[in-house]
N, C-alpha and C. Protein backbone atom coordinates (compact mmCIF):
# COMPACT_ATOMS: atom_id res chain seq x y z
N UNK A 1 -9.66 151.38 -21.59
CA UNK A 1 -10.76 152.30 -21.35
C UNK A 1 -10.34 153.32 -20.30
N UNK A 2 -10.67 154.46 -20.40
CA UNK A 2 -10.44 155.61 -19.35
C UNK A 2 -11.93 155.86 -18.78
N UNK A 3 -11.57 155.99 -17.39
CA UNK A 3 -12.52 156.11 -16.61
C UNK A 3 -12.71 156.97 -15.80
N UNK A 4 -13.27 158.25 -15.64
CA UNK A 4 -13.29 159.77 -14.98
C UNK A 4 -13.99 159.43 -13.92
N UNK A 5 -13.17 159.71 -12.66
CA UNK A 5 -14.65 160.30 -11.73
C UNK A 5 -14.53 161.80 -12.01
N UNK A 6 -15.72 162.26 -11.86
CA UNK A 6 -15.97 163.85 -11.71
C UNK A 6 -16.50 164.39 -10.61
N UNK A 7 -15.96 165.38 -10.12
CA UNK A 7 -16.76 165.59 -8.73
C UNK A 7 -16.64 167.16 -8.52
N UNK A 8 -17.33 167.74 -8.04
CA UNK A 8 -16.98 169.30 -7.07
C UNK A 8 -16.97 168.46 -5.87
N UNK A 9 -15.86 169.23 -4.92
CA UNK A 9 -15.19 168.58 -3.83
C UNK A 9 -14.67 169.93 -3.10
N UNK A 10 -15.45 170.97 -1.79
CA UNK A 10 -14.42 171.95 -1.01
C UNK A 10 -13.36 171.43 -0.71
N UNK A 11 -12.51 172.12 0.18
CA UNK A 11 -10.74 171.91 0.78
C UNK A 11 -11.00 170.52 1.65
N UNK A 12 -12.43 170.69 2.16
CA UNK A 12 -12.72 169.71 3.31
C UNK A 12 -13.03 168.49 2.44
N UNK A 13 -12.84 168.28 1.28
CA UNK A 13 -13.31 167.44 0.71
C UNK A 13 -15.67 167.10 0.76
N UNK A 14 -15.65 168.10 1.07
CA UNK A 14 -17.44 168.22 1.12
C UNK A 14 -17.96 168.17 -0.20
N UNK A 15 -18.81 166.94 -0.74
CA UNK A 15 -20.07 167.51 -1.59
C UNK A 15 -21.17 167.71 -1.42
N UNK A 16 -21.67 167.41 -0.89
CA UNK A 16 -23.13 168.22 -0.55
C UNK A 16 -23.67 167.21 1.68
N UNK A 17 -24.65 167.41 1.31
CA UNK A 17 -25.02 167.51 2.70
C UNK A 17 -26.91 167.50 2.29
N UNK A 18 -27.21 166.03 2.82
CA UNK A 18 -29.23 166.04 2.59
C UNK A 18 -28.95 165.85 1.26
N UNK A 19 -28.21 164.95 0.47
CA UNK A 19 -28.70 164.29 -0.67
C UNK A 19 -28.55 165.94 -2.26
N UNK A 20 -27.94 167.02 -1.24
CA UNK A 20 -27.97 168.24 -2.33
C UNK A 20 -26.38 168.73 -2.10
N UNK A 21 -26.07 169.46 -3.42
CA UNK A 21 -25.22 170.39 -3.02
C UNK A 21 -24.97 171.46 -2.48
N UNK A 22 -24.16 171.93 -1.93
CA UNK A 22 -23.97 172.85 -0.96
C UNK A 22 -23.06 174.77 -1.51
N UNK A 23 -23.50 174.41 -2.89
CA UNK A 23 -23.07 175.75 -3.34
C UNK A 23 -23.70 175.67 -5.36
N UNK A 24 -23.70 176.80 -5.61
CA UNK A 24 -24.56 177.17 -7.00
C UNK A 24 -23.13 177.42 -7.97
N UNK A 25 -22.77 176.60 -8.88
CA UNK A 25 -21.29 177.21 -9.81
C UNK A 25 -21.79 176.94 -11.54
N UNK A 26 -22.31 178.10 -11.49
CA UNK A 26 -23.11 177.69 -13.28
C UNK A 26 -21.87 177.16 -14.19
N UNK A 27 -20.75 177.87 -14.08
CA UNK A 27 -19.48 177.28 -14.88
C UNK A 27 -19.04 175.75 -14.81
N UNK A 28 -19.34 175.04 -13.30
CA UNK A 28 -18.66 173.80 -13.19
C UNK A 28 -20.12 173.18 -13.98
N UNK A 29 -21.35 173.53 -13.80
CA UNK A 29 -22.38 172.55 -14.11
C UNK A 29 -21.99 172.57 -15.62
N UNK A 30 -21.76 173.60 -16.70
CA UNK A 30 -21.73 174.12 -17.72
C UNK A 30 -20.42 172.50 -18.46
N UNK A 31 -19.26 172.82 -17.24
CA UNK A 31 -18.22 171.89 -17.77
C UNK A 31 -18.80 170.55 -17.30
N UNK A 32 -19.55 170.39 -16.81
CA UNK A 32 -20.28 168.86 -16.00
C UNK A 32 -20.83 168.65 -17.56
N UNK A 33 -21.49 169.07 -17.93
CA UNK A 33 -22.11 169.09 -18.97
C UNK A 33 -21.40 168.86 -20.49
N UNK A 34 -20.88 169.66 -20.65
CA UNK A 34 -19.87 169.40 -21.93
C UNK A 34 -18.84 168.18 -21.65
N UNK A 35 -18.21 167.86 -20.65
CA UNK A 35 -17.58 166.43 -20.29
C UNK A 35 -18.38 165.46 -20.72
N UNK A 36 -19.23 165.50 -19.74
CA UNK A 36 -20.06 163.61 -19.44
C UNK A 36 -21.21 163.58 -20.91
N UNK A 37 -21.43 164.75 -21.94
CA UNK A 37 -22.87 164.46 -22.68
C UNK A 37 -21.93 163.78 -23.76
N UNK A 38 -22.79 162.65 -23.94
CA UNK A 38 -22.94 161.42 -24.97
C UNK A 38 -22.13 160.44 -24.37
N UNK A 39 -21.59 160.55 -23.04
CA UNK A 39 -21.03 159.13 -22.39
C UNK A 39 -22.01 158.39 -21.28
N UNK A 40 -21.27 157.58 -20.77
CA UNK A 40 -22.17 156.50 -19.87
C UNK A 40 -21.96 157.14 -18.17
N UNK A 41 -23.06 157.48 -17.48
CA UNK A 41 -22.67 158.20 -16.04
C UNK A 41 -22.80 157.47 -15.30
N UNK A 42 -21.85 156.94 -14.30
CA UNK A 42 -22.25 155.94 -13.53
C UNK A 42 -22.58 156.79 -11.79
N UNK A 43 -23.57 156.48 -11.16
CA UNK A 43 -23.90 156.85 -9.94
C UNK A 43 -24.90 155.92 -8.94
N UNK A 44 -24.81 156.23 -7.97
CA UNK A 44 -25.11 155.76 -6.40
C UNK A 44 -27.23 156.03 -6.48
N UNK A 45 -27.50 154.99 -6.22
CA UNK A 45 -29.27 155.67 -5.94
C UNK A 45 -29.63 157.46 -5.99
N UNK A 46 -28.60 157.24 -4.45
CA UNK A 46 -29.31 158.75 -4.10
C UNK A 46 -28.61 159.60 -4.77
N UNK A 47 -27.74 159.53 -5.52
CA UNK A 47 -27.43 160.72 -6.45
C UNK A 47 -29.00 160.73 -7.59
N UNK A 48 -28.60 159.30 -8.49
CA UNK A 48 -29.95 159.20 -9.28
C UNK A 48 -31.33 160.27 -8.90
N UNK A 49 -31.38 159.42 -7.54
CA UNK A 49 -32.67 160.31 -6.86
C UNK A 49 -32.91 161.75 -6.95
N UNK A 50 -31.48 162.29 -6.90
CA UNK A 50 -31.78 163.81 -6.79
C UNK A 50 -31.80 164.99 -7.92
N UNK A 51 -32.18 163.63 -8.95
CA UNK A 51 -32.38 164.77 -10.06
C UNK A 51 -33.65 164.50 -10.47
N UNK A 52 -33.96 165.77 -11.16
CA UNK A 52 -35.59 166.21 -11.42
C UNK A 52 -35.92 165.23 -12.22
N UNK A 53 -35.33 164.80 -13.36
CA UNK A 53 -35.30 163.57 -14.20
C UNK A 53 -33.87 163.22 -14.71
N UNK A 54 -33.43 162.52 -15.82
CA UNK A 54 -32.63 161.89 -16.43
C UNK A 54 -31.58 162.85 -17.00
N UNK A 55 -30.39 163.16 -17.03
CA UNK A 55 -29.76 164.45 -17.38
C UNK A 55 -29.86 163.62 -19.09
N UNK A 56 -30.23 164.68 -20.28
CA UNK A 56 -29.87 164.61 -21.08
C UNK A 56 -28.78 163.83 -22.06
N UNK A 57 -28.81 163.03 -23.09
CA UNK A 57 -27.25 162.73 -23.53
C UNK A 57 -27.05 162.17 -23.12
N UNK A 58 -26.94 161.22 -22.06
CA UNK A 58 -26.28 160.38 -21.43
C UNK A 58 -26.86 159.28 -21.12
N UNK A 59 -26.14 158.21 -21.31
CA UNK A 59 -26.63 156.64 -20.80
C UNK A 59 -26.21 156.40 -19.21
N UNK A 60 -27.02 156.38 -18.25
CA UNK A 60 -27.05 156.23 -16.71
C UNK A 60 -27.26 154.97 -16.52
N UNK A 61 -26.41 154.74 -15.57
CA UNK A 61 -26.13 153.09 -14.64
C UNK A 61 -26.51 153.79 -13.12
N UNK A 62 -27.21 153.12 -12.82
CA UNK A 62 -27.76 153.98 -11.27
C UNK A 62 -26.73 152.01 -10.33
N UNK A 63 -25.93 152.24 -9.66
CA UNK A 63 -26.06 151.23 -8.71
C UNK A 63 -26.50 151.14 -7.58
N UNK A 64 -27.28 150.44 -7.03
CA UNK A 64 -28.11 150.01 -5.52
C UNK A 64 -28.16 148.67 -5.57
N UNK A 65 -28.02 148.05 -3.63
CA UNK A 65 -28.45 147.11 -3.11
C UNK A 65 -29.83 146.81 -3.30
N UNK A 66 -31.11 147.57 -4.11
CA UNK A 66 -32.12 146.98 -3.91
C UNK A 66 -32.53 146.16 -5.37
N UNK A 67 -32.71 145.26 -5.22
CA UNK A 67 -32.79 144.19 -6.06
C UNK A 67 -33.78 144.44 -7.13
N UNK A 68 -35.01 144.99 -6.44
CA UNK A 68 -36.33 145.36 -7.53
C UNK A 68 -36.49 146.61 -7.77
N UNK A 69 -35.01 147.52 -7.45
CA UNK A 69 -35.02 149.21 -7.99
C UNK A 69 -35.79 149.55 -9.38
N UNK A 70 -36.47 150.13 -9.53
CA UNK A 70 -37.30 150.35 -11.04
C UNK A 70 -36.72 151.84 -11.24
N UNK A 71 -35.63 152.02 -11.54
CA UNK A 71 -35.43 153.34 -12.35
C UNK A 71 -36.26 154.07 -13.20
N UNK A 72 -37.13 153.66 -13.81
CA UNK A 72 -37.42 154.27 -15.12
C UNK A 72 -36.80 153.75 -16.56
N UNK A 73 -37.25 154.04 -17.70
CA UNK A 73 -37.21 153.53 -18.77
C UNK A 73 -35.82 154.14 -19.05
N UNK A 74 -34.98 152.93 -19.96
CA UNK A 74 -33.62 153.28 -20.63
C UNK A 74 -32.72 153.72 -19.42
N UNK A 75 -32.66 153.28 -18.19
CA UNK A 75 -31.43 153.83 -16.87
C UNK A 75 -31.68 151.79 -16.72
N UNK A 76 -30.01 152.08 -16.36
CA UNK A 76 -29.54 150.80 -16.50
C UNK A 76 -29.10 150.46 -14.85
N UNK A 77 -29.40 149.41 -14.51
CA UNK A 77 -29.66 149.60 -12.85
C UNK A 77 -28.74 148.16 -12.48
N UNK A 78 -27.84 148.27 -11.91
CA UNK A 78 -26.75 147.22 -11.30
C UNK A 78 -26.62 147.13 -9.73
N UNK A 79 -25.64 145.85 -9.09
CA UNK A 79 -25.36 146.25 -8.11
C UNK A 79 -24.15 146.32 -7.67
N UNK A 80 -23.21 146.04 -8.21
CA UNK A 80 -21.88 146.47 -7.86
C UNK A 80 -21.48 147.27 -9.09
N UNK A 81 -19.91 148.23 -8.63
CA UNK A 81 -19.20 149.05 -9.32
C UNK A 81 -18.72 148.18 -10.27
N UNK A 82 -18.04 147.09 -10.11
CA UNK A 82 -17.80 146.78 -10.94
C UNK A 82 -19.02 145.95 -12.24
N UNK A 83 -20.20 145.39 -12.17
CA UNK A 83 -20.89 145.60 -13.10
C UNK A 83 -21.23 146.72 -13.68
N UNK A 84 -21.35 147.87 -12.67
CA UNK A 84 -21.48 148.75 -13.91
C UNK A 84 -20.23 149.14 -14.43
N UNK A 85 -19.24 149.23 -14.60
CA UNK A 85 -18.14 149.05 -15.55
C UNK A 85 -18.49 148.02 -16.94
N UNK A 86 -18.46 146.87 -16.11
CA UNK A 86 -18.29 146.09 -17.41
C UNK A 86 -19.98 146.16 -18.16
N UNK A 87 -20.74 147.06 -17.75
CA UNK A 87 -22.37 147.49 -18.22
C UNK A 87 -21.55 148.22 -19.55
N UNK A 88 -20.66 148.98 -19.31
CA UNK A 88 -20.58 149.89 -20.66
C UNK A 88 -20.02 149.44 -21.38
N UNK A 89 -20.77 150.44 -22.77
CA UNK A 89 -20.45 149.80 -24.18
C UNK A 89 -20.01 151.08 -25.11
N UNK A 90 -19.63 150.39 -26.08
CA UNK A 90 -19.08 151.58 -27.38
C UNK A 90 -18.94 152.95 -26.10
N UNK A 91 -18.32 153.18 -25.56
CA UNK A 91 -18.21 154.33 -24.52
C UNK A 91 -16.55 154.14 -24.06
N UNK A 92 -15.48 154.76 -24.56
CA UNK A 92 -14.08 154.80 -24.25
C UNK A 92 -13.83 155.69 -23.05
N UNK A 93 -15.14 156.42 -22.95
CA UNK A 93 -14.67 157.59 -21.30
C UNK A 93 -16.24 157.01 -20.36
N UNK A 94 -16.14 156.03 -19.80
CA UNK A 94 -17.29 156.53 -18.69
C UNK A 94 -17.42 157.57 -17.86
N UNK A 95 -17.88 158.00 -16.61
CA UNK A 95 -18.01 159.27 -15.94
C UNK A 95 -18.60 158.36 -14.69
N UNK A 96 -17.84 158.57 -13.85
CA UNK A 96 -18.56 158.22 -12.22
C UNK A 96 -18.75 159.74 -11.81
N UNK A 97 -20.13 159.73 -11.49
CA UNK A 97 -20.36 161.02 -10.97
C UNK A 97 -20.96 160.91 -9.34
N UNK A 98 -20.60 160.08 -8.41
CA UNK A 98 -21.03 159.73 -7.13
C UNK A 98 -22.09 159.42 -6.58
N UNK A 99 -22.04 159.39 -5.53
CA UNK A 99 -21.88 160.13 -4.67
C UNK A 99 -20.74 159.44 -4.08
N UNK A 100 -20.47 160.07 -2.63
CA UNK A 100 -19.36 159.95 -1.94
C UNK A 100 -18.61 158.23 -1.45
N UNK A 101 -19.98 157.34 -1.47
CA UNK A 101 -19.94 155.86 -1.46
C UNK A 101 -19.29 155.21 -2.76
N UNK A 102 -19.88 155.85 -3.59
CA UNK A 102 -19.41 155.46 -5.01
C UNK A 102 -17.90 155.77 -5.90
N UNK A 103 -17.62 157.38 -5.39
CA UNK A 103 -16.55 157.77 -5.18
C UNK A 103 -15.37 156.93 -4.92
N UNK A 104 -15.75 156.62 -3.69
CA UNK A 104 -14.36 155.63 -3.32
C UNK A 104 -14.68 154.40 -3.58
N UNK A 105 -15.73 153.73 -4.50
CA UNK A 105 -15.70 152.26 -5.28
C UNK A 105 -15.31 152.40 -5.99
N UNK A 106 -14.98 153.68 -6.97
CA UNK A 106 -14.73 153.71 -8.05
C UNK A 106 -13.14 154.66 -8.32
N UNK A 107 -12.22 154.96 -7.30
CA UNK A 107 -11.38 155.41 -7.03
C UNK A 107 -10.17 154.22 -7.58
N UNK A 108 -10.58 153.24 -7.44
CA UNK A 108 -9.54 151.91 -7.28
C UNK A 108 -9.43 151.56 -9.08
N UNK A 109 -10.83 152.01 -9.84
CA UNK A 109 -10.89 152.04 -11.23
C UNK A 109 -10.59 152.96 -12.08
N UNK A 110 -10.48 154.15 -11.86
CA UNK A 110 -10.75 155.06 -12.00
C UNK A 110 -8.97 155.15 -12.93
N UNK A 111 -9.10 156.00 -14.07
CA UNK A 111 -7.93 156.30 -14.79
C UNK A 111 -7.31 158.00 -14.77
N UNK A 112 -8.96 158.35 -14.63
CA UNK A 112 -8.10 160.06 -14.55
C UNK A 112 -9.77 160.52 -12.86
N UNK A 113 -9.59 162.00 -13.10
CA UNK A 113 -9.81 162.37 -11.84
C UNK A 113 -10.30 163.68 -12.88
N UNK A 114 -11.49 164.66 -12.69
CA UNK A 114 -11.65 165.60 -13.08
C UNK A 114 -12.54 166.61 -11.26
N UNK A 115 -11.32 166.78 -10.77
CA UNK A 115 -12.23 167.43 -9.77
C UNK A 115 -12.26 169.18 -9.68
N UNK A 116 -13.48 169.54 -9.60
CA UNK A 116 -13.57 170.81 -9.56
C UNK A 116 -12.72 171.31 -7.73
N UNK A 117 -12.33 172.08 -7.65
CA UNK A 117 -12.22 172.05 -6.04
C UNK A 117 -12.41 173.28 -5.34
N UNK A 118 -13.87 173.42 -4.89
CA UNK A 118 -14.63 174.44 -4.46
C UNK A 118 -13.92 175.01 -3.31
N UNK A 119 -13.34 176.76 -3.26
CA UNK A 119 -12.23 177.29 -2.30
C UNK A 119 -13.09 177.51 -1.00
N UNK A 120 -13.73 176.53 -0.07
CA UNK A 120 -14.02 176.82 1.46
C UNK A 120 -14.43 175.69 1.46
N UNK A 121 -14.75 175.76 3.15
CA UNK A 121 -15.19 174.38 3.92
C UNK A 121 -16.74 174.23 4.31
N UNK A 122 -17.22 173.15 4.74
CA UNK A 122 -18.47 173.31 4.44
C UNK A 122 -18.85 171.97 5.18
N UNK A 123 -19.83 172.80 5.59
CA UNK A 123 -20.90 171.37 6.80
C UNK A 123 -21.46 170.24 5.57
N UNK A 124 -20.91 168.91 5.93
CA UNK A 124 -21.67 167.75 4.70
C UNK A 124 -21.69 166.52 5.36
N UNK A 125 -22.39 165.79 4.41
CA UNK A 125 -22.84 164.55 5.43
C UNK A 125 -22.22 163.23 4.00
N UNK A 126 -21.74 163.96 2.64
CA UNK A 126 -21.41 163.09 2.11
C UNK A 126 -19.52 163.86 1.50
N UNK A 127 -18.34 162.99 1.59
CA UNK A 127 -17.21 163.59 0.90
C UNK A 127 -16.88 162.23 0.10
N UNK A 128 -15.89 163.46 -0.86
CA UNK A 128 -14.85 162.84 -1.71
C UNK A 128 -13.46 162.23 -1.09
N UNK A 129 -13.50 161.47 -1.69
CA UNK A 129 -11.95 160.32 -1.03
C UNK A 129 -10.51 161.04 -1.22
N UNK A 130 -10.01 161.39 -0.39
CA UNK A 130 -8.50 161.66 -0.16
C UNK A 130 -7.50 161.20 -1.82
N UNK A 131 -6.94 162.15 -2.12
CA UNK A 131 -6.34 162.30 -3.64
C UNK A 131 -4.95 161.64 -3.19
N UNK A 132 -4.58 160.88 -2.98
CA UNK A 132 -3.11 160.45 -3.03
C UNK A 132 -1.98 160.80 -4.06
N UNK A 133 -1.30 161.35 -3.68
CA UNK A 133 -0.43 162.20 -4.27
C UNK A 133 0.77 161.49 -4.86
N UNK A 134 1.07 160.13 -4.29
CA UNK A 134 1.84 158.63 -4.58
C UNK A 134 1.24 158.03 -5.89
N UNK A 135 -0.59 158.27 -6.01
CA UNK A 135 -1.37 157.38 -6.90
C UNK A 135 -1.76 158.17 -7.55
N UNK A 136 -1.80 159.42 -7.83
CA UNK A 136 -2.37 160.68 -9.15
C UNK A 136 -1.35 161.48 -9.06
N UNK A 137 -1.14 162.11 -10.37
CA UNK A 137 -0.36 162.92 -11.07
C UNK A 137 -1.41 164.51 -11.18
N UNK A 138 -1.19 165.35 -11.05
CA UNK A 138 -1.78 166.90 -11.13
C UNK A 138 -1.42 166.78 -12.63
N UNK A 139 -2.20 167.16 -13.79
CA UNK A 139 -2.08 167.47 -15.09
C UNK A 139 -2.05 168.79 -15.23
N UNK A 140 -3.45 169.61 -15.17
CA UNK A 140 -4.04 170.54 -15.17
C UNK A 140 -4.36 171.13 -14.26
N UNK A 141 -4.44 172.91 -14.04
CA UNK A 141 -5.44 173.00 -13.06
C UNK A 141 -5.23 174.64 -14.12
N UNK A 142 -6.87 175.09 -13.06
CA UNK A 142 -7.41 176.14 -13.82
C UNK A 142 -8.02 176.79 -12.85
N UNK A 143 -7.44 178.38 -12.47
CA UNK A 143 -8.38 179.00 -11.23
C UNK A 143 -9.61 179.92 -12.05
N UNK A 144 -10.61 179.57 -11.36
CA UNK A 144 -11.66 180.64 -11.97
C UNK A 144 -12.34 181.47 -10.35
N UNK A 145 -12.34 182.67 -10.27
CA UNK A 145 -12.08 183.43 -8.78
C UNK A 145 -13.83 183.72 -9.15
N UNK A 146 -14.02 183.96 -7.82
CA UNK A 146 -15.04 184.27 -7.33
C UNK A 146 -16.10 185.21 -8.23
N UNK A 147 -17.35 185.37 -8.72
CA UNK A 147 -17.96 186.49 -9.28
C UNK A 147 -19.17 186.22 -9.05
N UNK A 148 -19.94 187.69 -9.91
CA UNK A 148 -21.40 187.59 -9.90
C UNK A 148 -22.08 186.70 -10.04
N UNK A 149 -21.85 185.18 -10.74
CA UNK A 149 -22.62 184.29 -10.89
C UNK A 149 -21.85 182.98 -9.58
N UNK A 150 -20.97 183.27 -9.20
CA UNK A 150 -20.49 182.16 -8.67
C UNK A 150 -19.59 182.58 -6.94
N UNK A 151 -20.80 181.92 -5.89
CA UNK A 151 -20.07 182.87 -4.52
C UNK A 151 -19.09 182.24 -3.73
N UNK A 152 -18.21 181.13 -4.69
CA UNK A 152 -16.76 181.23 -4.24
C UNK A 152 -16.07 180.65 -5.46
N UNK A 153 -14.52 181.05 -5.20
CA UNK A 153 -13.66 180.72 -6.35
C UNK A 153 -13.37 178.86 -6.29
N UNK A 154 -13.49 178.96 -7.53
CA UNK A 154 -12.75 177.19 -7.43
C UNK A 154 -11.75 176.88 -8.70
N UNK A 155 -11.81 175.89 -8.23
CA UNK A 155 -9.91 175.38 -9.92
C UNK A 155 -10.19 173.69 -10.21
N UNK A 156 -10.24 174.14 -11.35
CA UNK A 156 -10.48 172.72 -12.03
C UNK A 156 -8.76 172.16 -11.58
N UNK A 157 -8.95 171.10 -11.12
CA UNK A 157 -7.86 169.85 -11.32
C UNK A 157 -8.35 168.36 -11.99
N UNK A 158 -7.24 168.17 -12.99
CA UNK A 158 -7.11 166.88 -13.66
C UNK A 158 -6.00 166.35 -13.55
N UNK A 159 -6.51 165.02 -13.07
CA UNK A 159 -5.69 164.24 -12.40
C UNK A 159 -5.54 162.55 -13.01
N UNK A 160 -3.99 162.34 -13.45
CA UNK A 160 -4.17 160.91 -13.93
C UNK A 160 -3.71 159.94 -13.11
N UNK A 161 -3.84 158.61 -12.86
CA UNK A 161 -3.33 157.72 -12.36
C UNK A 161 -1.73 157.49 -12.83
N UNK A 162 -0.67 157.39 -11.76
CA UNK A 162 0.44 157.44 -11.91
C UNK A 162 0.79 156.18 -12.36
């Protein structure tokens, strides 16, 4: 099984800060989107939490320490990383989509790496885990520069386990 984390991640390794993100990139949400729809997303409470509802397409594993978490109907609710791994089914790509706790639970599982990497630094209260350069291989990368819809440049990197 291959197992993606996906993340936007600045130089500082920052994703957001107060449970939000810390910059608007219609293109990365666009590729967030075409990646993870019709696979299994695995994430942290407070990621869960911070969406308006259920993203589309996708079968969600929310993991938390709280025992009587009530997600909502059809979100599949565990407490360790590794149950939600072995939670998925008929699904050959899961998607860890974080947060920053989850990130590095799921770093140690993890088969490839799809990180966007947003070009500045940035005040946050949650980051992405240090890319070891010994333990991932650079596949891909892709610069898309700064424009009218998007107020800084970033570059897709894909990254496999060596």
């Amino acid at each position: 099984m291959k197992i993606t984390l996906i993340a936007a991640a600045a130089e500082n390794n920052a994703l957001g800060k107060d449970n939000d993100l810390v910059w608007h990139l219609p293109d990365d949400f666009k590729r967030f989107k075409k990646l993870t729809s019709h696979h299994h997303i695995i994430m942290g409470r407070k990621t869960f939490e911070s969406f308006p509802k259920p993203l589309p397409n996708r079968t969600h594993i929310v993991i938390t320490r709280k025992s009587d978490y009530d997600a909502g109907e059809h979100i599949i609710v565990v407490n360790s990383i590794e149950e939600a791994i072995k939670t998925v089914v008929d699904d050959e790509n899961p998607y860890i989509i974080g947060g920053g706790e989850i990130y590095k639970l799921g770093m140690e599982f993890a088969t490839h790496i799809e990180l966007t990497r947003v070009h500045g630094t940035f005040e946050a209260d949650a980051f992405f885990p240090e890319i070891d350069d010994d333990t991932w291989e650079l596949l891909e990368e892709s610069y898309h520069p700064k424009d009218e819809k998007h107020d800084y440049a970033f570059t897709y990197l894909t990254y496999a386990k060596r």
